[in-house]
N, C-alpha and C. Protein backbone atom coordinates (compact mmCIF):
# COMPACT_ATOMS: atom_id res chain seq x y z
N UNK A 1 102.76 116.05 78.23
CA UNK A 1 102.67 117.23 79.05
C UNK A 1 102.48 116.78 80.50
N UNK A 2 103.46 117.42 81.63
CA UNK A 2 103.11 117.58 82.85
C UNK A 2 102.66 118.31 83.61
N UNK A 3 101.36 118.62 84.13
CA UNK A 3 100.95 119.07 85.43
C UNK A 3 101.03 118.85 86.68
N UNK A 4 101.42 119.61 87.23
CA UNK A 4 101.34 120.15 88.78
C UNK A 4 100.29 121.21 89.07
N UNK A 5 99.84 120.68 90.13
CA UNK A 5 98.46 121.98 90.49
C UNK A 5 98.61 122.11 92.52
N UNK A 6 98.45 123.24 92.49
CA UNK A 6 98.58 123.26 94.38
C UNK A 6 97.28 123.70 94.50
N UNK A 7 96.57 123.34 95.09
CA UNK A 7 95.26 123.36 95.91
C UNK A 7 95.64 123.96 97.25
N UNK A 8 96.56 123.59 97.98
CA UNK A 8 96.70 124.68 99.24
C UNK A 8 96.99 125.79 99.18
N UNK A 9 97.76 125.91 98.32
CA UNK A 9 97.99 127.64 98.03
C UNK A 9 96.56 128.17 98.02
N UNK A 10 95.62 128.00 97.23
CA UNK A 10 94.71 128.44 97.34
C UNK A 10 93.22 128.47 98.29
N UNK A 11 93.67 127.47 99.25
CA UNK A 11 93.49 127.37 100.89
C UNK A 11 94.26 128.56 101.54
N UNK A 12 95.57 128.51 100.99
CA UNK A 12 96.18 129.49 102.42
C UNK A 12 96.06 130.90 101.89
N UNK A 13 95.78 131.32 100.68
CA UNK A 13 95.94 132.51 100.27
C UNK A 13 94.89 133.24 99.71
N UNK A 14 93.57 132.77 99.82
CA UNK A 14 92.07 132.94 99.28
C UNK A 14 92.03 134.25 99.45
N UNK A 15 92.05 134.96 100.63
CA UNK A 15 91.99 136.39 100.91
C UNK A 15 92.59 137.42 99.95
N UNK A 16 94.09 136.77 99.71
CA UNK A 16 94.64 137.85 98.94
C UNK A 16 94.60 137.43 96.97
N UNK A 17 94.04 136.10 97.06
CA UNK A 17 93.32 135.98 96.01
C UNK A 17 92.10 136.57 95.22
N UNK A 18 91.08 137.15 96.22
CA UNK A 18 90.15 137.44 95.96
C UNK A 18 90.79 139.42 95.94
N UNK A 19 91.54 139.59 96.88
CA UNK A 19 92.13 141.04 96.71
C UNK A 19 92.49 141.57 95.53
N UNK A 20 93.45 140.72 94.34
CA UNK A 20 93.88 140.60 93.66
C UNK A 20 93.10 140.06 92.14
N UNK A 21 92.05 139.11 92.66
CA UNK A 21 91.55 139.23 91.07
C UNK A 21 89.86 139.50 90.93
N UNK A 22 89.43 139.38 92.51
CA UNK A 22 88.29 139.68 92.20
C UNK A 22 87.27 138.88 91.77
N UNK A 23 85.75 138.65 91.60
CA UNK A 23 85.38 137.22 90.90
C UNK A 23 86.35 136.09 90.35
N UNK A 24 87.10 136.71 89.35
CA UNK A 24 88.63 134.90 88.88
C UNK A 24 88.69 134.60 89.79
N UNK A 25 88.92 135.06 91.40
CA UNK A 25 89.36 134.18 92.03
C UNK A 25 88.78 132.55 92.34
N UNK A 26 87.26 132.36 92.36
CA UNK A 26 87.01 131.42 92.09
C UNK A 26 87.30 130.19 91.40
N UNK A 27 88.07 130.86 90.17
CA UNK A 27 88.50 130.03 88.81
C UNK A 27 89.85 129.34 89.03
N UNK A 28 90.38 129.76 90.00
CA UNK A 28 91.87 129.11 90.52
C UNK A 28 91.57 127.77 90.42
N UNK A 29 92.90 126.92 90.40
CA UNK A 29 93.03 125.46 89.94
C UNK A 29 91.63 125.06 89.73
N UNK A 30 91.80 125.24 88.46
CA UNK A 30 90.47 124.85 87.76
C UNK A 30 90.48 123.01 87.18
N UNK A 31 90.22 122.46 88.39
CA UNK A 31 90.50 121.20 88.76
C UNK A 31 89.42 120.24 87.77
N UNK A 32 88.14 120.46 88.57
CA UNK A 32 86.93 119.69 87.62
C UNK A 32 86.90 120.23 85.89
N UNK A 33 87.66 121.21 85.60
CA UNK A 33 87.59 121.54 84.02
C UNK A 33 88.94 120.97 83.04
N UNK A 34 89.71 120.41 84.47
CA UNK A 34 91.11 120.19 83.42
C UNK A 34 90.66 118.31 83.57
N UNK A 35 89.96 118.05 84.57
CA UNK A 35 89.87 116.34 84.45
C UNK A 35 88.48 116.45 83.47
N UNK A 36 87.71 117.05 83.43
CA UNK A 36 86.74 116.69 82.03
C UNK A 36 87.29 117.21 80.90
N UNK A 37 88.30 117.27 80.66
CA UNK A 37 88.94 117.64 79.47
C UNK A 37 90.20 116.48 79.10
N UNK A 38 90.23 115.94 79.72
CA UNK A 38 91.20 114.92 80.19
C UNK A 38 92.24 114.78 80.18
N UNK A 39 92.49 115.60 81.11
CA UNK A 39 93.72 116.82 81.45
C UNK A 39 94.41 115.45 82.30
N UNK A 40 96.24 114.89 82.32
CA UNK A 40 96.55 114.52 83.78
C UNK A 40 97.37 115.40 84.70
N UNK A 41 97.12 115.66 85.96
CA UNK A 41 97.75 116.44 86.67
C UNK A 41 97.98 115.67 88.25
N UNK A 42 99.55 116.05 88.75
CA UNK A 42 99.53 116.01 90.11
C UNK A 42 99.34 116.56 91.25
N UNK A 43 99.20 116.44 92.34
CA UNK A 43 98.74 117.53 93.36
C UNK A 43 100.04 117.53 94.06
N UNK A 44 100.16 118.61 94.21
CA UNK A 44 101.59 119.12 95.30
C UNK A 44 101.41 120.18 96.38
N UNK A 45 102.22 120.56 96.87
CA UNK A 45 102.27 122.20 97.73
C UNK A 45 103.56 122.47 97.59
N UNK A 46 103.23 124.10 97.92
CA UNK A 46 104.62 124.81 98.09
C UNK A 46 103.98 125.38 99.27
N UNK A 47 103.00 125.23 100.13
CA UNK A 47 102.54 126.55 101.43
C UNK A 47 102.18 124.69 102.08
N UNK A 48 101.63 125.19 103.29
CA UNK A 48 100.59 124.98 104.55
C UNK A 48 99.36 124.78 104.36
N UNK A 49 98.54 123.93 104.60
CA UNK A 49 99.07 122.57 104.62
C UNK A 49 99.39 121.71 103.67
N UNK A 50 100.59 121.04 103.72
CA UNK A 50 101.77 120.83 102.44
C UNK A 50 101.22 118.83 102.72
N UNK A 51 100.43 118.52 103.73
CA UNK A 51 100.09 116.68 103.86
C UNK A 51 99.21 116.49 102.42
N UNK A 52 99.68 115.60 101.91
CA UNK A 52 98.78 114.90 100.43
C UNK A 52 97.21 114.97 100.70
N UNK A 53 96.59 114.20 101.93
CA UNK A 53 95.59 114.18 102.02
C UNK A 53 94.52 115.27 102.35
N UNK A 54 95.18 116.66 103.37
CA UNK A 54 95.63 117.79 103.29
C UNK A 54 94.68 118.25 101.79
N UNK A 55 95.96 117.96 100.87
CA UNK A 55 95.66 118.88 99.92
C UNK A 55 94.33 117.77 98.77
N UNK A 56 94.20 117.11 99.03
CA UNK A 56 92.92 116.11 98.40
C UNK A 56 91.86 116.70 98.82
N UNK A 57 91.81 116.94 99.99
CA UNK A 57 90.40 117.09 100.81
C UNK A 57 90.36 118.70 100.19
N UNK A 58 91.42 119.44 100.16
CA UNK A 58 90.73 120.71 99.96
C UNK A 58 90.25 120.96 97.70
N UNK A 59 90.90 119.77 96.94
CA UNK A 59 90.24 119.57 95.91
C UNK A 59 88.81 118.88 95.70
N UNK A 60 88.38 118.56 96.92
CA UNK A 60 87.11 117.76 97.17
C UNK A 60 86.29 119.08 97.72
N UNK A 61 86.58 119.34 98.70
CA UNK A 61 86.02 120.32 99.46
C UNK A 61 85.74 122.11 98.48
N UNK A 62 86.76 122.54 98.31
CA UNK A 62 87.22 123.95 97.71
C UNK A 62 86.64 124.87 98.39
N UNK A 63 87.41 124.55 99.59
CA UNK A 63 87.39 125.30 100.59
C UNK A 63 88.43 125.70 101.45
N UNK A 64 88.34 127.09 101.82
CA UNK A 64 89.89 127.83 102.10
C UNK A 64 89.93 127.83 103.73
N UNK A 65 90.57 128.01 104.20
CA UNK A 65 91.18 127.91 105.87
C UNK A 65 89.74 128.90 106.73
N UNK A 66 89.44 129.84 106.43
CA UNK A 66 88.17 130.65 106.82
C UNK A 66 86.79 129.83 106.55
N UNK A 67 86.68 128.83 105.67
CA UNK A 67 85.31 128.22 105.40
C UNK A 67 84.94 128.79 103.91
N UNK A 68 85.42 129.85 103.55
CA UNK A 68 84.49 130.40 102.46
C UNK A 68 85.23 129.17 101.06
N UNK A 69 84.41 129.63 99.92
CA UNK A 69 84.35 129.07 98.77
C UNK A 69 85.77 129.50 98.32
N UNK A 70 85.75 128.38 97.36
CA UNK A 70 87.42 128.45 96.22
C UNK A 70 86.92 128.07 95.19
N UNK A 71 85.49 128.30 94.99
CA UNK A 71 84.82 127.89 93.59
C UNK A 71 84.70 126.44 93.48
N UNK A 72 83.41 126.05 93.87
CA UNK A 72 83.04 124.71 93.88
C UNK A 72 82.52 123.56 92.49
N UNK A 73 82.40 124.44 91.58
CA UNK A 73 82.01 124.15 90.29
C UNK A 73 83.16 123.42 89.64
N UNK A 74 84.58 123.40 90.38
CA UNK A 74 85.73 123.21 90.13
C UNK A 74 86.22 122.01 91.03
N UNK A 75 85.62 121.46 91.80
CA UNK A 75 85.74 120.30 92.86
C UNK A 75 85.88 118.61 92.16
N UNK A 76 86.67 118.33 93.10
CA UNK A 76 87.34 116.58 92.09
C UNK A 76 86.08 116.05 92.59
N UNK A 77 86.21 114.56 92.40
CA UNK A 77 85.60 113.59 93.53
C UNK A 77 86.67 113.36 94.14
N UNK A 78 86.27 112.23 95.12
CA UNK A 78 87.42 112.03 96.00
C UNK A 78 88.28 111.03 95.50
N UNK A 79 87.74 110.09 94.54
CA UNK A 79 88.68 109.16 93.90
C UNK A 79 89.94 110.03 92.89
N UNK A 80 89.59 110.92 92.69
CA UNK A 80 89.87 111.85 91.61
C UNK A 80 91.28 112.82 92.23
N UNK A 81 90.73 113.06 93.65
CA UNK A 81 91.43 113.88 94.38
C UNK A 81 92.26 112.90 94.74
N UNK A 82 92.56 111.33 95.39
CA UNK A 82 93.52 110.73 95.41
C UNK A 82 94.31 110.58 94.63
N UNK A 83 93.73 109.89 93.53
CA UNK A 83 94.35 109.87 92.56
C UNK A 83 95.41 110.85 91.78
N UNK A 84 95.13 112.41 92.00
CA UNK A 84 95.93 113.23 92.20
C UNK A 84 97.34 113.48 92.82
N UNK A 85 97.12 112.74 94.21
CA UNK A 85 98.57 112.95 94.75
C UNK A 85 99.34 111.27 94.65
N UNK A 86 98.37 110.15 94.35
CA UNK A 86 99.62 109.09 93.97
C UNK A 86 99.58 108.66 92.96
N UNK A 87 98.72 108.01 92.35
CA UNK A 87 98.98 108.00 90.73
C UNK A 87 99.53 108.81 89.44
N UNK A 88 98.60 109.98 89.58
CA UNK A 88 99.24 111.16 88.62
C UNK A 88 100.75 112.05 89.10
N UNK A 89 100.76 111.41 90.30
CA UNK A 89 101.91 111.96 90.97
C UNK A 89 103.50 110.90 90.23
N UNK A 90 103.25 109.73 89.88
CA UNK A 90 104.04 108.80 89.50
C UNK A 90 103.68 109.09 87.98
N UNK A 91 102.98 109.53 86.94
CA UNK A 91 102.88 109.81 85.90
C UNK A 91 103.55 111.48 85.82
N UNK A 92 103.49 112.06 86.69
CA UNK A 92 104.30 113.11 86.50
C UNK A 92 105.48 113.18 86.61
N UNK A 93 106.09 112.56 87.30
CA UNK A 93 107.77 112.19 87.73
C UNK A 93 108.06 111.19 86.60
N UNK A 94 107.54 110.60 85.49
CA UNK A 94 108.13 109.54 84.89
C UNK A 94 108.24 108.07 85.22
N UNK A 95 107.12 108.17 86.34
CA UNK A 95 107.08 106.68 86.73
C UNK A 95 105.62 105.92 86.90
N UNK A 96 105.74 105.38 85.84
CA UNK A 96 104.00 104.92 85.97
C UNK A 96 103.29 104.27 86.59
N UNK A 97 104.25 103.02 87.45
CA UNK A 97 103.92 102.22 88.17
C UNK A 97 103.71 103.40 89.86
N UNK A 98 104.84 103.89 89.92
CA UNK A 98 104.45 105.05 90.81
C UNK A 98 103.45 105.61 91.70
N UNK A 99 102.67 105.41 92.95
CA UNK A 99 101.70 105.41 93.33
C UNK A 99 100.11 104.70 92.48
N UNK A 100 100.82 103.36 92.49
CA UNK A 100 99.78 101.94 92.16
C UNK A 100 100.73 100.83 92.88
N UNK A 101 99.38 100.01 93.41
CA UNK A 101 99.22 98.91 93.79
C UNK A 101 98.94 97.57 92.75
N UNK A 102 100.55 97.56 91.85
CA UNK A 102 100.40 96.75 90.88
C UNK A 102 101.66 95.99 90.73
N UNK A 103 101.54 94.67 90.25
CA UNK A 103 103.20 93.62 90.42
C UNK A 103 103.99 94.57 89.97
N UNK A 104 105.26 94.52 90.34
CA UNK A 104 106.36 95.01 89.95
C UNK A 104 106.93 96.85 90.43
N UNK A 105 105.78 97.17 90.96
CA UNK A 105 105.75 98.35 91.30
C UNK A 105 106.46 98.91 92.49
N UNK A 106 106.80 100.28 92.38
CA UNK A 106 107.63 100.34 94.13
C UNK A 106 106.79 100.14 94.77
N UNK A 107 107.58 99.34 95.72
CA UNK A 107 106.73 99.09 97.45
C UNK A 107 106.46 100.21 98.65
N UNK A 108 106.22 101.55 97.96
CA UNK A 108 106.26 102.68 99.42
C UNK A 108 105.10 102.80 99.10
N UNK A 109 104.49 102.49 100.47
CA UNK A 109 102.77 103.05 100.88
C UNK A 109 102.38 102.97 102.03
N UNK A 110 101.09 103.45 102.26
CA UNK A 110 100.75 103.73 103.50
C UNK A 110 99.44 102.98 103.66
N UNK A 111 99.34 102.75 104.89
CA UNK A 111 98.38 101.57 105.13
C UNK A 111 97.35 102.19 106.09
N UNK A 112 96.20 102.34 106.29
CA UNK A 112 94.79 103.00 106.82
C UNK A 112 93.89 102.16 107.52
N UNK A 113 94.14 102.30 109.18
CA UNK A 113 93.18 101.76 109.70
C UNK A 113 91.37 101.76 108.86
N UNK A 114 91.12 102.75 108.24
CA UNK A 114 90.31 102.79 107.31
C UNK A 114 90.00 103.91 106.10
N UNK A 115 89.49 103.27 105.35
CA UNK A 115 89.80 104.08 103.74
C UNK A 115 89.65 105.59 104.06
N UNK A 116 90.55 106.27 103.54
CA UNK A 116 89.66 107.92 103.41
C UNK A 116 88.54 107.74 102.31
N UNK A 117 88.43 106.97 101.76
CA UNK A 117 86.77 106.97 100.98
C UNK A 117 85.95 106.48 101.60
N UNK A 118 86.24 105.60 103.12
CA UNK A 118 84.78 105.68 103.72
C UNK A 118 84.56 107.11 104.51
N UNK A 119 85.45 108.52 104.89
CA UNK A 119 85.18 109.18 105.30
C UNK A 119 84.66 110.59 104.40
N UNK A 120 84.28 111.31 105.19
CA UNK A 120 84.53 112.94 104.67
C UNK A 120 85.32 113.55 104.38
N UNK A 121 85.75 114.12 103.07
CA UNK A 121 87.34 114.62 102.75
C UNK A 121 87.92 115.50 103.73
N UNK A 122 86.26 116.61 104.76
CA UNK A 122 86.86 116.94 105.78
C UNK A 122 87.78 116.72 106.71
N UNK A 123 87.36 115.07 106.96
CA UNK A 123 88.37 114.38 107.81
C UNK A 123 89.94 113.87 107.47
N UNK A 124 89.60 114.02 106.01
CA UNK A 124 91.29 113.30 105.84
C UNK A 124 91.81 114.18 106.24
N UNK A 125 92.55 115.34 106.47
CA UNK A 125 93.49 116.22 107.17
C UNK A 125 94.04 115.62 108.07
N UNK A 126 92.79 115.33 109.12
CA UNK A 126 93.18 114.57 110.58
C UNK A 126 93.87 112.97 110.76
N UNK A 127 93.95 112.59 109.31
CA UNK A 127 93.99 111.08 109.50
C UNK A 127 95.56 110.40 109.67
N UNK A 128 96.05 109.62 109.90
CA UNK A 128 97.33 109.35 110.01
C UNK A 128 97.60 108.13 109.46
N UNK A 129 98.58 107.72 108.95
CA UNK A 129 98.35 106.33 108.68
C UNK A 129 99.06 105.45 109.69
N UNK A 130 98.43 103.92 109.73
CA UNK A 130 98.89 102.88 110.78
C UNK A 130 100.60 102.44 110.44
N UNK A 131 100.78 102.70 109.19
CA UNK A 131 102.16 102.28 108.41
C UNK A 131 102.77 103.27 106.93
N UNK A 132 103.88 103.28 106.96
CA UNK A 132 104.67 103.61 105.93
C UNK A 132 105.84 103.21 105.55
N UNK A 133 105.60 102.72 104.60
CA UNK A 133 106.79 101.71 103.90
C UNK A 133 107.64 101.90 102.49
N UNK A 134 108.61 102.17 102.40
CA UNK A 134 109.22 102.96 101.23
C UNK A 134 110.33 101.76 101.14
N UNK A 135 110.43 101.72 99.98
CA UNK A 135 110.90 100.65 99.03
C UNK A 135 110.62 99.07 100.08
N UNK A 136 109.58 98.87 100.23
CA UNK A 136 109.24 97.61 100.96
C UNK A 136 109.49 97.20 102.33
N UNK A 137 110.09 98.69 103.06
CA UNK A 137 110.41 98.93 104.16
C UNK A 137 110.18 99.70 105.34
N UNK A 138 109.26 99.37 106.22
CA UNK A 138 108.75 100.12 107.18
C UNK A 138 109.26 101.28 107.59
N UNK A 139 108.73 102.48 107.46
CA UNK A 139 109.64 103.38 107.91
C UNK A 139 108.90 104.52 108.83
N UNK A 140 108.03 104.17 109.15
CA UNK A 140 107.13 104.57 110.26
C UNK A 140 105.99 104.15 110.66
N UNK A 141 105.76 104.23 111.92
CA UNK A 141 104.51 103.62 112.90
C UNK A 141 103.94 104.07 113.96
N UNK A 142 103.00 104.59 114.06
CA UNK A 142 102.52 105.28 114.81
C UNK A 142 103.23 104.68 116.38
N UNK A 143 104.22 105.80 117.61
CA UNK A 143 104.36 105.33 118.55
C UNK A 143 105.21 104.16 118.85
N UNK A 144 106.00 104.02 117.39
CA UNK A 144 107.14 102.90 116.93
C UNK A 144 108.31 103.36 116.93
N UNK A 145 109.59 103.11 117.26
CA UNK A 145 110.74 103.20 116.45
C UNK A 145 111.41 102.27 115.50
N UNK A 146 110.98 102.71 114.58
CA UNK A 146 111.38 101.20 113.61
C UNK A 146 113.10 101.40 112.83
């Protein structure tokens, strides 16, 4: 079985979430109940903000564009929330090696003046990376034309 789960949708649309179901709304991507069940799922978007880290921080956080709650009882960790958009992201597409840092694996990744696990998931939104490299090939740099 494959999962996909959007966490921004429910950032960008909390208001008319709560219009619409009322208390459930809390219960949306019910994130911390499908990983203690040992559920695998990837993180994606179809809305704003559609950045991976973006949508990590708001499975860490569960918190919508206004500040209010998205039901916190339902919150990853942050290893959990990465892990979401590159690992389970390569187990969802059929590729296992797929967002891992393991021999033989594709070479596209991004490289971090410093970890988003030494920060606040708040902050990953803001963060950029120093490099991006897809199939072993630089393909962006901050202030580069590569």
């Amino acid at each position: 079985m494959r999962i996909s789960v959007q966490p921004a949708l429910a950032y960008t649309y909390a208001r008319e979430m709560r219009q619409a179901w009322g208390p459930l709304a809390g219960r949306n991507n019910p994130l911390a109940t499908m990983a203690a069940l040992g559920l695998r799922f990837a993180g994606g978007s179809d809305t704003h903000p559609c950045a991976p880290l973006a949508g990590a921080s708001i499975a860490v956080t569960r918190r919508a564009w206004d500040g209010s709650s998205l039901g916190g009882h339902e919150a990853l960790t942050p290893r959990e929330a990465l892990a979401m958009f590159t690992r389970e992201a390569g187990h969802y597409t059929g590729s296992g090696a797929l967002g891992t840092l393991v021999p033989g694996a594709p070479a596209d990744l991004a490289i971090w003046a410093r970890s988003p696990l030494d920060l606040a998931p708040q902050e990953w939104p803001g963060l950029r990376p120093d490099l991006v490299a897809v199939a072993g090939r630089a393909v962006w740099a901050p202030d580069e034309h590569l």
